[in-house]
C-alpha atoms as a PDB file:
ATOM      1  CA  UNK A   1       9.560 -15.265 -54.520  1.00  0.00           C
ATOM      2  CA  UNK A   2       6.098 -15.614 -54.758  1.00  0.00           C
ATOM      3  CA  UNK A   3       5.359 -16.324 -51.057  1.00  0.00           C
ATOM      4  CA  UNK A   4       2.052 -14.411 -49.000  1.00  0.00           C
ATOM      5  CA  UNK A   5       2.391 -12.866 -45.601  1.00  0.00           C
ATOM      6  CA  UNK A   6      -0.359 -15.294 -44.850  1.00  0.00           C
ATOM      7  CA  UNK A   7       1.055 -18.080 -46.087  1.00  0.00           C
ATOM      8  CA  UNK A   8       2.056 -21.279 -43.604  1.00  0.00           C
ATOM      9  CA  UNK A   9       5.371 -22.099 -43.339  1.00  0.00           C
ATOM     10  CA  UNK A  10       7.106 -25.422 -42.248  1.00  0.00           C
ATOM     11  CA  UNK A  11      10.762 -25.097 -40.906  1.00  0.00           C
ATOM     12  CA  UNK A  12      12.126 -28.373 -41.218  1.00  0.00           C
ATOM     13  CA  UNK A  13      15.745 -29.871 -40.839  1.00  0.00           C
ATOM     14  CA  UNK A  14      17.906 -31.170 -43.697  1.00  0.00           C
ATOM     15  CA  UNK A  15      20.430 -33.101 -41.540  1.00  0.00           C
ATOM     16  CA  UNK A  16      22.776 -34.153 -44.518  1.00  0.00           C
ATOM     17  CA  UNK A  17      24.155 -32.411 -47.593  1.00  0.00           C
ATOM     18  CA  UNK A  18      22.422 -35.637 -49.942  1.00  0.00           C
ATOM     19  CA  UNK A  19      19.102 -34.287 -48.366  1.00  0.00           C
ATOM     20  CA  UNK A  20      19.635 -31.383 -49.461  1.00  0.00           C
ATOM     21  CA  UNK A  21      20.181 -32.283 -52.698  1.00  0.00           C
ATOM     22  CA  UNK A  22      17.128 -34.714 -53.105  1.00  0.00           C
ATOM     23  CA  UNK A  23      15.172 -31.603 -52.678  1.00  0.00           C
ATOM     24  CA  UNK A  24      17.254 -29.185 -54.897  1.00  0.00           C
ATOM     25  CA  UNK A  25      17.471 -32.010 -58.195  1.00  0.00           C
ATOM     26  CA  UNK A  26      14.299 -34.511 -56.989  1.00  0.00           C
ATOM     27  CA  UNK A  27      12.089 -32.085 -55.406  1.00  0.00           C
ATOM     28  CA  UNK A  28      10.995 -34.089 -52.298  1.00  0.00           C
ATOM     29  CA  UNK A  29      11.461 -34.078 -48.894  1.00  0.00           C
ATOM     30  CA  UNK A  30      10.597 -36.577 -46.482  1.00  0.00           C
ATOM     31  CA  UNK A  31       9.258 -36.784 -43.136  1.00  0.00           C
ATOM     32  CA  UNK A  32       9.293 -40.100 -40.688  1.00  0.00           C
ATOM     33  CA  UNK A  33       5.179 -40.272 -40.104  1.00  0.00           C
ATOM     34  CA  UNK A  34       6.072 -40.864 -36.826  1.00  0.00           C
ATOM     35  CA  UNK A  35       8.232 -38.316 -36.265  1.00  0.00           C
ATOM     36  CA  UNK A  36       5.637 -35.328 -38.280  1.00  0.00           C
ATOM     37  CA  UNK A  37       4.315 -32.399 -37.146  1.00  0.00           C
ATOM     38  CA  UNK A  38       0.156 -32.874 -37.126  1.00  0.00           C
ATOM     39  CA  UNK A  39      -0.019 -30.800 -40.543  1.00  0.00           C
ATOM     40  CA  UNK A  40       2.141 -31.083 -43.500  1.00  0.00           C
ATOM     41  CA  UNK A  41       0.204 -29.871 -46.352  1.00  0.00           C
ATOM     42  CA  UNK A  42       1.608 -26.067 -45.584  1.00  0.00           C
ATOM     43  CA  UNK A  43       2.400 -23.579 -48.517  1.00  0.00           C
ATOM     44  CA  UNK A  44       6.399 -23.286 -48.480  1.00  0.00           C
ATOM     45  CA  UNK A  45       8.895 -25.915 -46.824  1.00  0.00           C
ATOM     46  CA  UNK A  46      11.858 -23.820 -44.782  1.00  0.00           C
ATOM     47  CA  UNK A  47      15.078 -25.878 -45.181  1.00  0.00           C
ATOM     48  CA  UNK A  48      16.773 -25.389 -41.837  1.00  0.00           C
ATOM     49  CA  UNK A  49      20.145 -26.629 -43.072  1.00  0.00           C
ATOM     50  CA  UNK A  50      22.430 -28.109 -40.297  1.00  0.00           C
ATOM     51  CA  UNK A  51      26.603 -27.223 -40.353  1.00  0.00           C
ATOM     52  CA  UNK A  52      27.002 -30.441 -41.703  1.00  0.00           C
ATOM     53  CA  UNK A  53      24.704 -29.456 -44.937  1.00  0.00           C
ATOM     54  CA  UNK A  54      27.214 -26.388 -46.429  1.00  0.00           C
ATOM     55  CA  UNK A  55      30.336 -24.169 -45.493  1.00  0.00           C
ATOM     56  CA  UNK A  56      28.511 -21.772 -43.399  1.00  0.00           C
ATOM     57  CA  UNK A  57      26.897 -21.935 -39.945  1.00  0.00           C
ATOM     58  CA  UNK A  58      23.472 -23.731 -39.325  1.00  0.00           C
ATOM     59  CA  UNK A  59      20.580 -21.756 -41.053  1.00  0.00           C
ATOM     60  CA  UNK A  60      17.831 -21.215 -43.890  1.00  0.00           C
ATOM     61  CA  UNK A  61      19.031 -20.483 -46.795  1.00  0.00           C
ATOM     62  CA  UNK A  62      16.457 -21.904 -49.211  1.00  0.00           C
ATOM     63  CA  UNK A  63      12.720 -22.312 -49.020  1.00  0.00           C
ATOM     64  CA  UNK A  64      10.924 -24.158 -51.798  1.00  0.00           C
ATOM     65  CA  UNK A  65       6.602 -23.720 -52.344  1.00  0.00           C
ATOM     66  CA  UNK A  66       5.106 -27.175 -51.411  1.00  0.00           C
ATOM     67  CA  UNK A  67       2.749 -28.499 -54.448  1.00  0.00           C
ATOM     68  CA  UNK A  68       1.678 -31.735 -52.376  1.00  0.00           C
ATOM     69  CA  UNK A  69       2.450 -34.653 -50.665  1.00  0.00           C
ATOM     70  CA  UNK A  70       2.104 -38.564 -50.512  1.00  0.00           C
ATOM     71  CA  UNK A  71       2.603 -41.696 -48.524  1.00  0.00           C
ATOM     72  CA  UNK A  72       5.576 -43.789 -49.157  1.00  0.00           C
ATOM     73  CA  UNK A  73       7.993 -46.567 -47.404  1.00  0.00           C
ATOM     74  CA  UNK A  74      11.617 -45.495 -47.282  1.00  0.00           C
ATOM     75  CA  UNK A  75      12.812 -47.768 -49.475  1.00  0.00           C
ATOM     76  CA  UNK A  76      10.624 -46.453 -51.642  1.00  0.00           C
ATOM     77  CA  UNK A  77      12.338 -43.567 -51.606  1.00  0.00           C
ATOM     78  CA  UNK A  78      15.384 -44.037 -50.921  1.00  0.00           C
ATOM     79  CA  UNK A  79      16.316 -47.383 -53.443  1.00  0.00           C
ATOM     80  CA  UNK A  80      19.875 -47.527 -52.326  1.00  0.00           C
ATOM     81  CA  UNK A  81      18.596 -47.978 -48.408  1.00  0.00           C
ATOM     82  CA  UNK A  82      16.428 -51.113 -49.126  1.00  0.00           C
ATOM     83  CA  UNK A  83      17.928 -53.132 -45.743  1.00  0.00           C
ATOM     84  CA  UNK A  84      18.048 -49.710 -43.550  1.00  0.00           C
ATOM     85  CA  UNK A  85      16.278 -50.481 -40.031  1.00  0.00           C
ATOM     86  CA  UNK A  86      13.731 -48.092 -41.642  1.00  0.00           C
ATOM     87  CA  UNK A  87      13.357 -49.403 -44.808  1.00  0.00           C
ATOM     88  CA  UNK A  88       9.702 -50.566 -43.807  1.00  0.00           C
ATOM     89  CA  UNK A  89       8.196 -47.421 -42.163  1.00  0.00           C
ATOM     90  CA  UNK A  90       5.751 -44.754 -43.611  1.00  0.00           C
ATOM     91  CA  UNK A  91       7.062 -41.481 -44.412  1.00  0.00           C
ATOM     92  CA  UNK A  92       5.455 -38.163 -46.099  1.00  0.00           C
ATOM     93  CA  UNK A  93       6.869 -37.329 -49.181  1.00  0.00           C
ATOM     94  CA  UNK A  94       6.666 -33.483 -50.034  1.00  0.00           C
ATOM     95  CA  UNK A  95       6.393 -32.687 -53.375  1.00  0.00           C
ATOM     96  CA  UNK A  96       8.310 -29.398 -53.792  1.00  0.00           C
ATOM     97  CA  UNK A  97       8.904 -26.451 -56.420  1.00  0.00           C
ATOM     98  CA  UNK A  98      12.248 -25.417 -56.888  1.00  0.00           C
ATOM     99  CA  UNK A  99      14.629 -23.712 -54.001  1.00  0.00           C
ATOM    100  CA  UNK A 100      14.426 -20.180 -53.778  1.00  0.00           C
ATOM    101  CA  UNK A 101      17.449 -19.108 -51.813  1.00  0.00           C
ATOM    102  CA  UNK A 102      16.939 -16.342 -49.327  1.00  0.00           C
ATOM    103  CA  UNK A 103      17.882 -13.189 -49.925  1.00  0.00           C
ATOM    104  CA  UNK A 104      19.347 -12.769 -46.261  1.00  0.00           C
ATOM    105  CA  UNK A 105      20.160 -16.034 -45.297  1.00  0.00           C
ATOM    106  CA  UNK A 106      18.533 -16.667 -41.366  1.00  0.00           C
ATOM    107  CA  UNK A 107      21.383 -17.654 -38.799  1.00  0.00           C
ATOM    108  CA  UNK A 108      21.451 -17.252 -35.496  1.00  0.00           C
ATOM    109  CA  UNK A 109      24.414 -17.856 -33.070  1.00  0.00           C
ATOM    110  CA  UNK A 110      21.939 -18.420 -30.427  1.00  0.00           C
ATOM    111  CA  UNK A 111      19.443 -21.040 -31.824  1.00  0.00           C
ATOM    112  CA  UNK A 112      18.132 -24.082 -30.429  1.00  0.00           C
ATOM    113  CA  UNK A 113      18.336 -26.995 -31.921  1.00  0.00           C
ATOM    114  CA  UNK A 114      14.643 -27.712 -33.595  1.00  0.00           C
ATOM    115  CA  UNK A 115      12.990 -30.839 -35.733  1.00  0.00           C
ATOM    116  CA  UNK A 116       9.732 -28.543 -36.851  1.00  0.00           C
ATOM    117  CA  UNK A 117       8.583 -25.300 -36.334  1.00  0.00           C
ATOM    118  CA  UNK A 118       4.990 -23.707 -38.290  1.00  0.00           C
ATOM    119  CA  UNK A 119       5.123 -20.052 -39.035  1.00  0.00           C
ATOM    120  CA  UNK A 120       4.337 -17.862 -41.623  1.00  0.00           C
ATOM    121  CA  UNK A 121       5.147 -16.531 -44.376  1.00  0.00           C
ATOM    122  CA  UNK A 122       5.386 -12.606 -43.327  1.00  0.00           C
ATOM    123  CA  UNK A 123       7.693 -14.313 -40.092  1.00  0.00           C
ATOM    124  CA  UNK A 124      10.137 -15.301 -42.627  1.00  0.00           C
ATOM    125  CA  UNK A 125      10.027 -12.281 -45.017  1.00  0.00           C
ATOM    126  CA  UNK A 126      10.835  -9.771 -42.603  1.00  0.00           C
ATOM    127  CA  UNK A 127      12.852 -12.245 -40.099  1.00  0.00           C
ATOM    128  CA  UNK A 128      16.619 -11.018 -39.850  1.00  0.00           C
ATOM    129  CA  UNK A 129      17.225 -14.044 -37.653  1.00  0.00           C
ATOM    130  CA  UNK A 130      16.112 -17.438 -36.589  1.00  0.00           C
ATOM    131  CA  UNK A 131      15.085 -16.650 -33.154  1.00  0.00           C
ATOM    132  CA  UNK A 132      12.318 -14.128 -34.930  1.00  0.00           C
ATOM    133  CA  UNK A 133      10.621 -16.869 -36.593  1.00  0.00           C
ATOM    134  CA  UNK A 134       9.122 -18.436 -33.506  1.00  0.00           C
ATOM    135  CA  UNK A 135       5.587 -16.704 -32.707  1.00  0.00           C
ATOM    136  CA  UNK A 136       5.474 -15.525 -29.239  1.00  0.00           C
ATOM    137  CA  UNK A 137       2.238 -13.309 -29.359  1.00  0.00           C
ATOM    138  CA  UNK A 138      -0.955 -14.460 -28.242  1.00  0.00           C
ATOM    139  CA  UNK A 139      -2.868 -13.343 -30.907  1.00  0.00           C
ATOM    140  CA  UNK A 140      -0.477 -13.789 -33.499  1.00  0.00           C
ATOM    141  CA  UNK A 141      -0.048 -17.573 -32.421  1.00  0.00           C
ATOM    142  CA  UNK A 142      -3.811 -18.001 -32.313  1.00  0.00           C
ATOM    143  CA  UNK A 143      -4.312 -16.858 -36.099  1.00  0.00           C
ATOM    144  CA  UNK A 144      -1.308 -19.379 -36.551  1.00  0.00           C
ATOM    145  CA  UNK A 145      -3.118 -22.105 -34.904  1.00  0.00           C
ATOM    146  CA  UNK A 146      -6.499 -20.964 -36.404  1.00  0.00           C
ATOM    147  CA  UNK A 147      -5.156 -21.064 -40.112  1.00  0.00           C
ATOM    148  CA  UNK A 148      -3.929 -24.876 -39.365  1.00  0.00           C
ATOM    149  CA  UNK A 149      -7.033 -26.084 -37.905  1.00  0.00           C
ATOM    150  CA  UNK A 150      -8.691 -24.626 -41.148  1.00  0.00           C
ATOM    151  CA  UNK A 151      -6.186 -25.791 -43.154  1.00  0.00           C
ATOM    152  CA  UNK A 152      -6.761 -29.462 -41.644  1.00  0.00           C
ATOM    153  CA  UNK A 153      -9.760 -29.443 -41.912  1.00  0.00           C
ATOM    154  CA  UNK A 154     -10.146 -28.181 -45.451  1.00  0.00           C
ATOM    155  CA  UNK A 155      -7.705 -31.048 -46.246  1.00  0.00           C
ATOM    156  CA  UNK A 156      -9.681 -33.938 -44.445  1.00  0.00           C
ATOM    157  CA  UNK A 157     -13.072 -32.606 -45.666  1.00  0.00           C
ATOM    158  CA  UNK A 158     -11.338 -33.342 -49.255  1.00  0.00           C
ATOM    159  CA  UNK A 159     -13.975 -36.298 -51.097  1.00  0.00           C
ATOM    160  CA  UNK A 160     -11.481 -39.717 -51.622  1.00  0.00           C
ATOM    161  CA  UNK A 161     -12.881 -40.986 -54.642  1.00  0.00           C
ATOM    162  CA  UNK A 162     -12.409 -44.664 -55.309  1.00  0.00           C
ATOM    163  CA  UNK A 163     -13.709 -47.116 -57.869  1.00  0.00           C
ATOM    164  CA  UNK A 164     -16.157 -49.728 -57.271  1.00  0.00           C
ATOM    165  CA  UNK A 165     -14.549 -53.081 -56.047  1.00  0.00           C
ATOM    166  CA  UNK A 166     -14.015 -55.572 -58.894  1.00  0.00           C
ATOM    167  CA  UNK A 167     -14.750 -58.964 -56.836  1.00  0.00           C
ATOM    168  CA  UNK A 168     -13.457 -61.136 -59.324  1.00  0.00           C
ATOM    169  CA  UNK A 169     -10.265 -59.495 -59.518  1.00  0.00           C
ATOM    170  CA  UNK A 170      -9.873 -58.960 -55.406  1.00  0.00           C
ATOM    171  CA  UNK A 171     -10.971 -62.798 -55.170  1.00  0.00           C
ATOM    172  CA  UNK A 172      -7.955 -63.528 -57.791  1.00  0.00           C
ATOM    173  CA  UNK A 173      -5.507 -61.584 -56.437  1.00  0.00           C
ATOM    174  CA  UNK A 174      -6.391 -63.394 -52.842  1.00  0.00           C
ATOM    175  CA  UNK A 175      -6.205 -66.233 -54.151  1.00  0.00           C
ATOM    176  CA  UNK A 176      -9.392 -68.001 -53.340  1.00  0.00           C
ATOM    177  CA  UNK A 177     -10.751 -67.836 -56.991  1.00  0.00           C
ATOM    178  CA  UNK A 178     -14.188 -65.788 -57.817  1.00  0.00           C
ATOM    179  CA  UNK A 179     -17.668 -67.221 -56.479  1.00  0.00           C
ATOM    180  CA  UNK A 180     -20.810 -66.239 -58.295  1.00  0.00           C
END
């Protein structure tokens, strides 16, 4: 595993067992926009797994590195869930490398139930449980925080580059035909 001390870390729960398996044979994961943390583009995705995911306990037993991440609809990623409720709203779409199971899973008899959680990358190296992931130190928690805010902003300081609007075309595709 190829993962930095510094590194940023999102912990992030795979409710069912075909979740899972999006992101072990697809290589996504997805995130309701409404329902995301403030800062996905993070270095390695955690995959808390619940007990419903595999025959052990609830855990982490796989992280994968993030390469990216888009916008899409959930039916446009999930085809076979075109008339969900959902169907219509905006999720993020992780792009991820492959898993790379732990080599001591992290379970914890005593762990609260969590959606996200940031930490980093030395966290989950040396963590021998769950409960040692969350950052509790001042100063440790303000480099955590620091290295997002950077991290945010290095992301929305990023040019957009877009091509010059082709009137005609726009004008067609309106329907109200092109004026010159």
């Amino acid at each position: 595993m190829d993962m930095h001390a510094e590194d940023l870390v999102l912990v992030a729960v795979v409710p069912r067992a075909h979740d899972l398996e999006i992101a072990r044979v697809l290589g996504w994961y997805r995130i309701p926009v409404r329902r995301a943390p403030q800062m996905v583009a993070v270095d390695w995705l955690a995959l808390y797994q619940t007990a419903r995911c595999g025959p052990g306990p609830a855990g982490i037993y796989a992280v994968a590195p993030v390469h990216g991440h888009e916008l899409a609809t959930r039916a446009e990623l999930l085809h076979a869930e075109v008339d969900h409720p959902r169907a219509r709203e905006a999720y993020y779409k992780l792009q991820l490398g492959p898993l790379i199971a732990l080599p001591r899973p992290l379970v914890d008899g005593a762990w609260t139930r969590l959606t996200f959680l940031y930490t980093t990358g030395q966290r989950l190296l040396t963590a021998r449980s769950l409960s040692e992931l969350r950052i509790a130190a001042p100063a440790e928690r303000q480099s955590l925080w620091r290295a997002l805010r950077e991290r945010a902003a290095a992301y929305t300081a990023a040019p957009v580059r877009s091509r010059p609007a082709d009137l005609g075309m726009l004008a067609d595709l309106l329907g109200r035909g092109h004026r010159t």
